[in-house]
C-alpha atoms as a PDB file:
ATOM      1  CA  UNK A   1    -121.962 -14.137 110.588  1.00  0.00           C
ATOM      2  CA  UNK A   2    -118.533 -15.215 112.300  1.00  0.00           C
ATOM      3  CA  UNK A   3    -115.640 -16.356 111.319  1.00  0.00           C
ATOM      4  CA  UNK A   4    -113.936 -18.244 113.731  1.00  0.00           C
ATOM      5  CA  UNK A   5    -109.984 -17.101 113.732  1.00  0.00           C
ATOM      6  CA  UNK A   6    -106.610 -19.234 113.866  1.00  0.00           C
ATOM      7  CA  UNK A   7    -103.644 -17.761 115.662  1.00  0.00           C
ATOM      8  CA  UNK A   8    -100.652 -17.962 113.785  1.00  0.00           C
ATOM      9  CA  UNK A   9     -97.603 -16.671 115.611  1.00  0.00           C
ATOM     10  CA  UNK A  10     -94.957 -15.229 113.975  1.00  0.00           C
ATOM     11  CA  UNK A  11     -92.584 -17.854 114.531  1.00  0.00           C
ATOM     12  CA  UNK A  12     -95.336 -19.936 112.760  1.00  0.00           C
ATOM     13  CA  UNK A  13     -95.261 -17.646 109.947  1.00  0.00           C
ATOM     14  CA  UNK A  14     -91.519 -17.459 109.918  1.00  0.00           C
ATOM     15  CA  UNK A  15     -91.406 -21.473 109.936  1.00  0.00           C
ATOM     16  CA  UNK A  16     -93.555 -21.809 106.605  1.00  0.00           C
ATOM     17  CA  UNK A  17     -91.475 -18.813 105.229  1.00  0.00           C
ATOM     18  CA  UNK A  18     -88.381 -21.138 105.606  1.00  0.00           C
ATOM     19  CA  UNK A  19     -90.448 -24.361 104.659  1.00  0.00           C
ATOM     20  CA  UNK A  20     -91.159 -23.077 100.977  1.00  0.00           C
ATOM     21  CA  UNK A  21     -87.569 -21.537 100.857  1.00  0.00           C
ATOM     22  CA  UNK A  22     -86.251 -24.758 101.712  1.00  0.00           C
ATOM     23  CA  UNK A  23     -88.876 -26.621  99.873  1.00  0.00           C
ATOM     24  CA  UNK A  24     -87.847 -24.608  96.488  1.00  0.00           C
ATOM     25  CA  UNK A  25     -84.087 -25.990  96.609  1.00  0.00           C
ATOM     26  CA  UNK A  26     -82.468 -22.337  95.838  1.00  0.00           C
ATOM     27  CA  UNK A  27     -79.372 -21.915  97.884  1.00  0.00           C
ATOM     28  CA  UNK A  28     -80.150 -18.998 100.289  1.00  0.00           C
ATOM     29  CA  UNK A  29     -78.578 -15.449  99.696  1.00  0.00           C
ATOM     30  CA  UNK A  30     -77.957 -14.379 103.260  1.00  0.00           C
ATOM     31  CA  UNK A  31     -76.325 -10.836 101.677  1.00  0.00           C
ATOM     32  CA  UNK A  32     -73.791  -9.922 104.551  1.00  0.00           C
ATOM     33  CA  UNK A  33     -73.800 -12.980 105.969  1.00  0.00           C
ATOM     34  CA  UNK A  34     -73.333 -16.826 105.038  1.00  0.00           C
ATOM     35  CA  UNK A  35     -75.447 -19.233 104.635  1.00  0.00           C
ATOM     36  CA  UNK A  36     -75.203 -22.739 106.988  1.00  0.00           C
ATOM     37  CA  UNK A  37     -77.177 -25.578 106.080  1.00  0.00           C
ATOM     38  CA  UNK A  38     -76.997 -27.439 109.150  1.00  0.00           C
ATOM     39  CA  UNK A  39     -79.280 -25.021 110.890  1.00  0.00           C
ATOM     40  CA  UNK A  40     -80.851 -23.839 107.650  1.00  0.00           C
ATOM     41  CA  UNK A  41     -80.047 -19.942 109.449  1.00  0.00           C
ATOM     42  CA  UNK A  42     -78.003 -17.383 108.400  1.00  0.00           C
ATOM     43  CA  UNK A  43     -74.247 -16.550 109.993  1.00  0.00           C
ATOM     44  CA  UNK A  44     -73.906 -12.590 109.320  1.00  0.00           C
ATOM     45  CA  UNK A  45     -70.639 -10.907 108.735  1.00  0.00           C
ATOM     46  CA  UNK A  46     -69.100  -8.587 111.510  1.00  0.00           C
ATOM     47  CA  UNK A  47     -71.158  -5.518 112.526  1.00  0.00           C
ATOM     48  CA  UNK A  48     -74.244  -7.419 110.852  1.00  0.00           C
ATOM     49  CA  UNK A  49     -77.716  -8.727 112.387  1.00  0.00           C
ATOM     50  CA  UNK A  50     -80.447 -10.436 110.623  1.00  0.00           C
ATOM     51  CA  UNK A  51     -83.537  -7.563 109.863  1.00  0.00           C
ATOM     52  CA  UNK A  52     -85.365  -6.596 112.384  1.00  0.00           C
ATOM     53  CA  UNK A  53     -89.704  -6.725 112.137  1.00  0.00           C
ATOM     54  CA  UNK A  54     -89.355  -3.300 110.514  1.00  0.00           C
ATOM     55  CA  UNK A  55     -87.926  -4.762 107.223  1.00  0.00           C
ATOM     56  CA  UNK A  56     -90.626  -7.453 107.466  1.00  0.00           C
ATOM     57  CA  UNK A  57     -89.670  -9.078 104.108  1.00  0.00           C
ATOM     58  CA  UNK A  58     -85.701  -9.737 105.269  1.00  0.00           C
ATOM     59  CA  UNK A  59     -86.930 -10.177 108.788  1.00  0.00           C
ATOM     60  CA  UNK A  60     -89.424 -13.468 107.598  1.00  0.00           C
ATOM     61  CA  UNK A  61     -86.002 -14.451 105.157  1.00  0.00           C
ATOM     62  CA  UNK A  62     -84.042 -14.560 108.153  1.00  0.00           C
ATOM     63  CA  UNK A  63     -81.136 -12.614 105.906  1.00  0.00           C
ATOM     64  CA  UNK A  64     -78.537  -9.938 106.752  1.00  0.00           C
ATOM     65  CA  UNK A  65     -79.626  -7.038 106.503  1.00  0.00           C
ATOM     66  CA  UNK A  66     -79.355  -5.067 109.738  1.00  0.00           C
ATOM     67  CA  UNK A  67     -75.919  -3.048 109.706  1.00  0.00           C
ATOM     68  CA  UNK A  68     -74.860  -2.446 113.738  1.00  0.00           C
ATOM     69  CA  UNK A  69     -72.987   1.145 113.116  1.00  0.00           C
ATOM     70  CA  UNK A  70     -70.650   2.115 116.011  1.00  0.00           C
ATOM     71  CA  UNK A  71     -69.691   4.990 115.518  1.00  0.00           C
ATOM     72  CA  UNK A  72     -69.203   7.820 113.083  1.00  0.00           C
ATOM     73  CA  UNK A  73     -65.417   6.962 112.006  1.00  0.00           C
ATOM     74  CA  UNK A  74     -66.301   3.433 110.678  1.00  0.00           C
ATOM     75  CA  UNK A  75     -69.396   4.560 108.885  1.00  0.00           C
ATOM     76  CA  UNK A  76     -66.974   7.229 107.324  1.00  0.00           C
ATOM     77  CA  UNK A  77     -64.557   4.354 106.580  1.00  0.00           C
ATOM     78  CA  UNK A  78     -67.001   1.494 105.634  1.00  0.00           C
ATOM     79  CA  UNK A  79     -69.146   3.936 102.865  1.00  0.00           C
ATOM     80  CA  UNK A  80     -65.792   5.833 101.570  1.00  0.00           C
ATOM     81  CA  UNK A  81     -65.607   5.671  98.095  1.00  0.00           C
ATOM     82  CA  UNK A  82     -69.322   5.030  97.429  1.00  0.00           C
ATOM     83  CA  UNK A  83     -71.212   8.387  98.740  1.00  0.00           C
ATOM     84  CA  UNK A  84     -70.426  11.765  99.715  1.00  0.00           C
ATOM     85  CA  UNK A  85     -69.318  11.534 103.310  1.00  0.00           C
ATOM     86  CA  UNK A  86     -70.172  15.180 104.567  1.00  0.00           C
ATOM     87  CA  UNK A  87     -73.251  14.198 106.359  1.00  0.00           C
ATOM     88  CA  UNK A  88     -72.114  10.179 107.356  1.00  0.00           C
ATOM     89  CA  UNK A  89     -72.692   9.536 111.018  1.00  0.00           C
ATOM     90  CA  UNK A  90     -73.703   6.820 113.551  1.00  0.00           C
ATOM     91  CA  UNK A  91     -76.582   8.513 116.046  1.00  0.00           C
ATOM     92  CA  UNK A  92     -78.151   5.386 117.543  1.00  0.00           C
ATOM     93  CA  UNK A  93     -75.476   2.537 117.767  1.00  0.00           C
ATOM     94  CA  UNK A  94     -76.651  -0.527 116.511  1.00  0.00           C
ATOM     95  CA  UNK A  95     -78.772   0.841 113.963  1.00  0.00           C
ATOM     96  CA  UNK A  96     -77.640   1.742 110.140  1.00  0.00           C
ATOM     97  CA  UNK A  97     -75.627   4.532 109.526  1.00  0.00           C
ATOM     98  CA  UNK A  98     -77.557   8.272 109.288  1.00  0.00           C
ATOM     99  CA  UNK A  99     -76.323   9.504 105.231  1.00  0.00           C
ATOM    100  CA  UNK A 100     -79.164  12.102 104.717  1.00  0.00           C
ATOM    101  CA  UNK A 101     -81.991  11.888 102.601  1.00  0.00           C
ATOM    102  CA  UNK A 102     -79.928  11.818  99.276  1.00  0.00           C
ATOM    103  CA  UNK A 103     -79.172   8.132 100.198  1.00  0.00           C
ATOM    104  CA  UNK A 104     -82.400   7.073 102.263  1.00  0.00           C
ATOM    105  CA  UNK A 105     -84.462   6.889  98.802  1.00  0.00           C
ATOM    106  CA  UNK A 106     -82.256   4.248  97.140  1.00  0.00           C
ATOM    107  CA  UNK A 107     -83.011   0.669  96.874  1.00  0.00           C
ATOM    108  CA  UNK A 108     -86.819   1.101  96.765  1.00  0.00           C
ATOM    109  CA  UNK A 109     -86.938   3.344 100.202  1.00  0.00           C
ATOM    110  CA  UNK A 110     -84.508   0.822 101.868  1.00  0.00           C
ATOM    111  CA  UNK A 111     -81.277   2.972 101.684  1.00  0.00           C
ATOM    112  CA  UNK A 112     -78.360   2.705  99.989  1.00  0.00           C
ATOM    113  CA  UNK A 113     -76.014  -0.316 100.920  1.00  0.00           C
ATOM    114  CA  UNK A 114     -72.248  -1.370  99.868  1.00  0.00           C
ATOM    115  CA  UNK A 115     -71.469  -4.816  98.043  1.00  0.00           C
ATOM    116  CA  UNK A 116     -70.698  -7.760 100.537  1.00  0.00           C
ATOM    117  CA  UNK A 117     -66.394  -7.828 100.564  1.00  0.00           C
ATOM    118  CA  UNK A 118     -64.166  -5.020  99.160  1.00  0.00           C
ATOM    119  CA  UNK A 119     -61.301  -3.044 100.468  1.00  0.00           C
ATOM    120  CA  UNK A 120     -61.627   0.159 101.989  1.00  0.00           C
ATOM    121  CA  UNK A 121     -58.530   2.912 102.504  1.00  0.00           C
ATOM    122  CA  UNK A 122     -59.230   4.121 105.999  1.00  0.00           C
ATOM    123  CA  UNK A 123     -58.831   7.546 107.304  1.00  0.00           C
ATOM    124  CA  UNK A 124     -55.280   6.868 108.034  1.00  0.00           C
ATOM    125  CA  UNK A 125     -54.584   5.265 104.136  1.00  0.00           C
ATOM    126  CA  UNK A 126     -54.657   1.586 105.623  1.00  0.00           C
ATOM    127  CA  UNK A 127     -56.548  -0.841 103.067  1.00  0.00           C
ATOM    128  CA  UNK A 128     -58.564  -3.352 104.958  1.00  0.00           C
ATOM    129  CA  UNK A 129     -60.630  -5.745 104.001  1.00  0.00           C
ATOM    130  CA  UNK A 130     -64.635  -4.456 104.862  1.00  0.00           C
ATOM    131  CA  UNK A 131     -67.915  -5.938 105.458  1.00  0.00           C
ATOM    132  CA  UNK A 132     -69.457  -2.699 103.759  1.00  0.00           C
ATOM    133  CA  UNK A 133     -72.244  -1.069 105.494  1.00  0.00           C
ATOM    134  CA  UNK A 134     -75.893   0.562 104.837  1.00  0.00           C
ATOM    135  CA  UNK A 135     -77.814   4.101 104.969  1.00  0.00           C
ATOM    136  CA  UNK A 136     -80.991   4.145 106.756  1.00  0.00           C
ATOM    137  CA  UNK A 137     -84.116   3.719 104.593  1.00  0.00           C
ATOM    138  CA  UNK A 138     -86.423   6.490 104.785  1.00  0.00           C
ATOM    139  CA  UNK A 139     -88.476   5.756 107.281  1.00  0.00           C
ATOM    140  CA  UNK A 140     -85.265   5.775 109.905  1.00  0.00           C
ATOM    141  CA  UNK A 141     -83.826   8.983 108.226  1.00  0.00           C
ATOM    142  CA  UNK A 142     -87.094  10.935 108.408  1.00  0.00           C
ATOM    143  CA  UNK A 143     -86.620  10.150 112.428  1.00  0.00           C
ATOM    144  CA  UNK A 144     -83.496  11.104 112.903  1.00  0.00           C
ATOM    145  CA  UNK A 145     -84.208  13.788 110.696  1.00  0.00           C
ATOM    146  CA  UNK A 146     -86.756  14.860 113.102  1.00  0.00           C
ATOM    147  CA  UNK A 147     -84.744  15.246 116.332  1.00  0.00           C
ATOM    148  CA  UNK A 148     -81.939  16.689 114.604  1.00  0.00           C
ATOM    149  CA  UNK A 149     -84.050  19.208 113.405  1.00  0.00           C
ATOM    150  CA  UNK A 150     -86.009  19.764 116.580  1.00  0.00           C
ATOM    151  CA  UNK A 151     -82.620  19.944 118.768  1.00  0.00           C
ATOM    152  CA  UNK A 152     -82.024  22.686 116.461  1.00  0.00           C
ATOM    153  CA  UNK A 153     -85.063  24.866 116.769  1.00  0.00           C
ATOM    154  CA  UNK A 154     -85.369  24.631 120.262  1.00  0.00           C
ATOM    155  CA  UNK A 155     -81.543  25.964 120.603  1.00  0.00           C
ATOM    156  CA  UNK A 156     -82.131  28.716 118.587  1.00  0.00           C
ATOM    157  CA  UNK A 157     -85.198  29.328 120.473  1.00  0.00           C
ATOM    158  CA  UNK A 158     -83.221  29.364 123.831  1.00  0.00           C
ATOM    159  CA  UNK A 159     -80.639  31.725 122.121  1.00  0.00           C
ATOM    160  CA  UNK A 160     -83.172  34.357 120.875  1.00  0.00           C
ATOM    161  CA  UNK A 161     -84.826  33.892 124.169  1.00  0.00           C
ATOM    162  CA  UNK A 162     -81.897  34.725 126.541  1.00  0.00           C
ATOM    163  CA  UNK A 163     -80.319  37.053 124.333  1.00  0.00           C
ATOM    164  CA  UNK A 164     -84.279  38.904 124.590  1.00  0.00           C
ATOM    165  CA  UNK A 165     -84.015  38.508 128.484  1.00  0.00           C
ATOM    166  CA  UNK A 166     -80.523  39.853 128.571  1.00  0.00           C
ATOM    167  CA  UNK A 167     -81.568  43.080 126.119  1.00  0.00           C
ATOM    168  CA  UNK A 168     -84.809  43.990 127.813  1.00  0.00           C
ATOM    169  CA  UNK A 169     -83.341  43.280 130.960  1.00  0.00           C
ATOM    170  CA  UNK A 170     -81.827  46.996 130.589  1.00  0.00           C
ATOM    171  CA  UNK A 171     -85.151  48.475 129.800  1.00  0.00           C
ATOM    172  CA  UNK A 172     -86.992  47.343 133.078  1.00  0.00           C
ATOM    173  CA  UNK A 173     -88.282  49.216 135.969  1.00  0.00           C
ATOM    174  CA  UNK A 174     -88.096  48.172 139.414  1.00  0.00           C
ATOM    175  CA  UNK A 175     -90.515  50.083 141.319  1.00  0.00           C
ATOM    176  CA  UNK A 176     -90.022  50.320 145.216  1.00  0.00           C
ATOM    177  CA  UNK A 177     -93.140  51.074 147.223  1.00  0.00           C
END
């Protein structure tokens, strides 16, 4: 027995996403970003992206969701006040900010995240309006996790290594026939 198959795209599937959103008459919640009804889209705040396929829920909403770290000093500034910053940093630009995995389990897996608008003191004691910004979900963390954990072993490997080469280096023979 066979079923024959339709193709549905995934703009397809995005389009009917949007249809019954649209269709339902609720006012969209873009979260860092701002709804315009013209295009029905979202406009997201500065150093925000709509989700990418990996958040497949807030990818097919078409919402906010995607903070665009750039480097380790805004992440610092942007989450200051909310978490502990001792292990805050910005490895892969464009991506959300690495917190550890303290912060990577909060909001169901999804990593923590800061309100919309609030000011922030900056490093310097400046208060600035902010955007907020978000921890990487689990998923994320556990790769990052990964290499930094990796680049670790393998430089304490090369350590013990050479420092073995140097030691036994003494202890060698060099026999002349």
């Amino acid at each position: 027995f066979h079923l024959p198959m339709k193709s549905f795209s995934l703009k397809k599937l995005l389009s009917l996403w949007q249809i019954a959103i649209a269709v339902s008459g609720e006012r969209k919640d873009c979260r860092h970003g701002t709804y315009m009804p013209d295009t029905e889209t979202c406009s997201c705040d500065r150093h925000w992206n709509t989700a990418g396929i990996t958040d497949t829920i807030d990818f097919l909403e078409g919402v906010c969701e995607q903070y665009q770290c750039v480097s380790d000093q805004v992440c610092r500034e942007n989450l200051r006040g909310h978490i502990d910053l001792d292990y805050v940093s910005c490895p892969v630009p464009k991506w959300n900010c690495y917190c550890g995995w303290k912060y990577a389990f909060m909001s169901g897996w999804h990593g923590f995240e800061t309100p919309r608008y609030e000011n922030v003191t900056n490093s310097t004691g400046a208060v600035r309006n902010s955007t907020g910004a978000e921890c990487m979900g689990v998923m994320y963390t556990f790769s990052v996790w990964s290499y930094l954990t990796l680049k670790w072993l393998i430089q304490q490997v090369v350590i013990i290594t050479l420092t073995l080469f140097v030691v036994l280096l003494c202890f060698g023979k060099k026999r002349i026939r």
